[in-house]
N, C-alpha and C. Protein backbone atom coordinates (compact mmCIF):
# COMPACT_ATOMS: atom_id res chain seq x y z
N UNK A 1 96.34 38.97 -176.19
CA UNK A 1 97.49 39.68 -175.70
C UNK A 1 98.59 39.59 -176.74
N UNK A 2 99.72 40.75 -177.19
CA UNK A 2 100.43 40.65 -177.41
C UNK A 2 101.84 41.07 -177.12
N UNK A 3 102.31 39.67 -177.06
CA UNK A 3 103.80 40.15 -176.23
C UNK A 3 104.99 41.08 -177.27
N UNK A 4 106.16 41.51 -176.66
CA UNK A 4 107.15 42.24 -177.41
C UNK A 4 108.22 41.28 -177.16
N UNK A 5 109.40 42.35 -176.87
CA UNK A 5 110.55 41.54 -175.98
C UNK A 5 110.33 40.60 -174.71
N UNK A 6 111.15 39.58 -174.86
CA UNK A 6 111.25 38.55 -174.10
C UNK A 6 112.97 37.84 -173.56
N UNK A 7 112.91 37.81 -172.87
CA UNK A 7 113.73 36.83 -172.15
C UNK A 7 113.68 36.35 -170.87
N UNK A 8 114.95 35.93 -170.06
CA UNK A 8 115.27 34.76 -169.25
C UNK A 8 114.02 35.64 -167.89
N UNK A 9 113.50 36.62 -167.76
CA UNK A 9 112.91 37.20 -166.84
C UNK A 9 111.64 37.78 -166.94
N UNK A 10 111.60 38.39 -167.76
CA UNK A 10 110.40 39.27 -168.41
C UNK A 10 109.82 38.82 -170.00
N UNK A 11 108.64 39.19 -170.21
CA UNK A 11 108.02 39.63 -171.28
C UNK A 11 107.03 40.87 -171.07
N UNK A 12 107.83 41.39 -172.46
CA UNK A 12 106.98 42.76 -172.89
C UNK A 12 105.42 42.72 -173.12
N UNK A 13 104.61 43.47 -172.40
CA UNK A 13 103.22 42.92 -172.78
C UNK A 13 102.81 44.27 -173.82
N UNK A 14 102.58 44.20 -174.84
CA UNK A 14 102.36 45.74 -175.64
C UNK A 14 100.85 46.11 -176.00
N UNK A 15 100.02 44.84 -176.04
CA UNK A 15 98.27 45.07 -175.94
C UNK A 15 98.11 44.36 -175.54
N UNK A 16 96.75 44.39 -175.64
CA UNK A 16 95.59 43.08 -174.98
C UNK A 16 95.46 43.01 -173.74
N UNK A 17 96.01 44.12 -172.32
CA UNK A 17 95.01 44.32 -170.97
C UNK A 17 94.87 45.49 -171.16
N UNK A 18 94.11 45.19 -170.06
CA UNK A 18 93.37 46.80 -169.54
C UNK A 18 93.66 46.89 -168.22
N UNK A 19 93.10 48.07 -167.67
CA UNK A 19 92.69 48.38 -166.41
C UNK A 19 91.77 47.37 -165.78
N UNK A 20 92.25 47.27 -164.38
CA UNK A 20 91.59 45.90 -163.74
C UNK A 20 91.52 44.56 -164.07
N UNK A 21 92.54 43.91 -165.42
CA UNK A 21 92.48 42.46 -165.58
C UNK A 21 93.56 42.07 -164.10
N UNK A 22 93.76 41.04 -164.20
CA UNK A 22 94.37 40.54 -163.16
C UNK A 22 95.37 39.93 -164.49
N UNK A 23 96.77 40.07 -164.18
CA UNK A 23 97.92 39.48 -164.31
C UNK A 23 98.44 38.69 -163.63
N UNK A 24 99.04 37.36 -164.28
CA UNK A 24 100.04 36.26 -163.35
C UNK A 24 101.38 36.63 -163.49
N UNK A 25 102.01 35.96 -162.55
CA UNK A 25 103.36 36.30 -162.93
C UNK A 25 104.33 35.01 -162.42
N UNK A 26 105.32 34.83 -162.61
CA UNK A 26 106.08 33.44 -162.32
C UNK A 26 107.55 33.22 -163.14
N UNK A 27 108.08 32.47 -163.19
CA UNK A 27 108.86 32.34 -163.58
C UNK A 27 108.97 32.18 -165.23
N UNK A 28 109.93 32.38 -166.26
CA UNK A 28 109.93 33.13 -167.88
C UNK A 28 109.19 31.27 -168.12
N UNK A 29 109.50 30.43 -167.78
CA UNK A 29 109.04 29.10 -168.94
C UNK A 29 107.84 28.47 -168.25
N UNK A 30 107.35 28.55 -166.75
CA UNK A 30 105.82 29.21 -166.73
C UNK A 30 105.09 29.35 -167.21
N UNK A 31 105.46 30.51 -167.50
CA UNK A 31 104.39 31.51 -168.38
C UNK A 31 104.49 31.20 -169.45
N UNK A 32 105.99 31.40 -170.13
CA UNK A 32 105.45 30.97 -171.54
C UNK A 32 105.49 29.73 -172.27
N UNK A 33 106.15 28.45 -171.40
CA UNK A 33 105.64 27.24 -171.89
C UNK A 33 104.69 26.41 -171.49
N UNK A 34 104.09 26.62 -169.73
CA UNK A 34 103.70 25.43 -169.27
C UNK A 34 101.91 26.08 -169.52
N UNK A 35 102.04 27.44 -169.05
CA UNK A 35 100.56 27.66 -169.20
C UNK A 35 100.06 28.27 -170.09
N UNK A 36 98.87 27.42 -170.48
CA UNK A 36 97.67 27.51 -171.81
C UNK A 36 96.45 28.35 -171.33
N UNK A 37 96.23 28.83 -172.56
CA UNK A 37 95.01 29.24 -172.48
C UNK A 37 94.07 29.19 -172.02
N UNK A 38 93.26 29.20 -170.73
CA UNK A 38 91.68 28.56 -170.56
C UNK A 38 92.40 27.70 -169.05
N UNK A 39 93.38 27.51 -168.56
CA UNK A 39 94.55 27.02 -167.54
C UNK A 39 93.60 27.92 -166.21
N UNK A 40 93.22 26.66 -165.13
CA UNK A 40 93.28 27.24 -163.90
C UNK A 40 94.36 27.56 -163.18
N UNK A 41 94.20 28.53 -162.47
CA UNK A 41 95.46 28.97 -161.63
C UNK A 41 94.70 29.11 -160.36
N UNK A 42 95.62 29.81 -159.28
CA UNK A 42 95.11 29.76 -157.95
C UNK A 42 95.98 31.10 -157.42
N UNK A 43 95.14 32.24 -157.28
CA UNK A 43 95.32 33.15 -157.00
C UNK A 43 95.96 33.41 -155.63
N UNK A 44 97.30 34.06 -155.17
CA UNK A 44 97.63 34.26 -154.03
C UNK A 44 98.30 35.12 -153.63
N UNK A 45 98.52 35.61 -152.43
CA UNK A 45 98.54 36.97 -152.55
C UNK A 45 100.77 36.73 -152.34
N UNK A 46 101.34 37.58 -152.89
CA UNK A 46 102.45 37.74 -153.13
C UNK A 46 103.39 37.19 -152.27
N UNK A 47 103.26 37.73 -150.58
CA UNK A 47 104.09 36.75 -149.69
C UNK A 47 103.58 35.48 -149.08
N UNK A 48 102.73 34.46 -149.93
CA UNK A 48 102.30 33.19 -149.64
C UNK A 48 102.46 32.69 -150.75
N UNK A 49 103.54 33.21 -152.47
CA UNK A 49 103.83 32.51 -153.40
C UNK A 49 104.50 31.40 -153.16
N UNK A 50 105.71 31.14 -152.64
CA UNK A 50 106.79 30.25 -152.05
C UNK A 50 106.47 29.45 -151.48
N UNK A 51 105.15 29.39 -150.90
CA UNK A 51 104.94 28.60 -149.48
C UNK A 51 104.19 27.07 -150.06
N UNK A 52 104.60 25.90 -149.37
CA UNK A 52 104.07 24.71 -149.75
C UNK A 52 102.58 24.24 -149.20
């Protein structure tokens, strides 16, 4: 993947998906500091993000 613009909210994604990958999404240092490459995640559906 390669990203573009970035800041406190977003990053630009400009290649590297396609149609039908699945995207994460979360908060800007998240994404781009905490999670690595090859990183399990746990898929959920949008209004059960928040929930403990």
């Amino acid at each position: 993947m390669r990203s573009g613009v970035q800041d406190l909210n977003y990053i630009e994604i400009l290649s590297g998906i396609k149609e039908g990958d699945e995207v994460i999404s979360g908060p800007y240092t998240a994404v781009s500091k905490t999670l690595k490459d090859g990183a399990t995640v746990k898929v959920v559906p949008r209004d059960k993000l928040f929930e403990k």
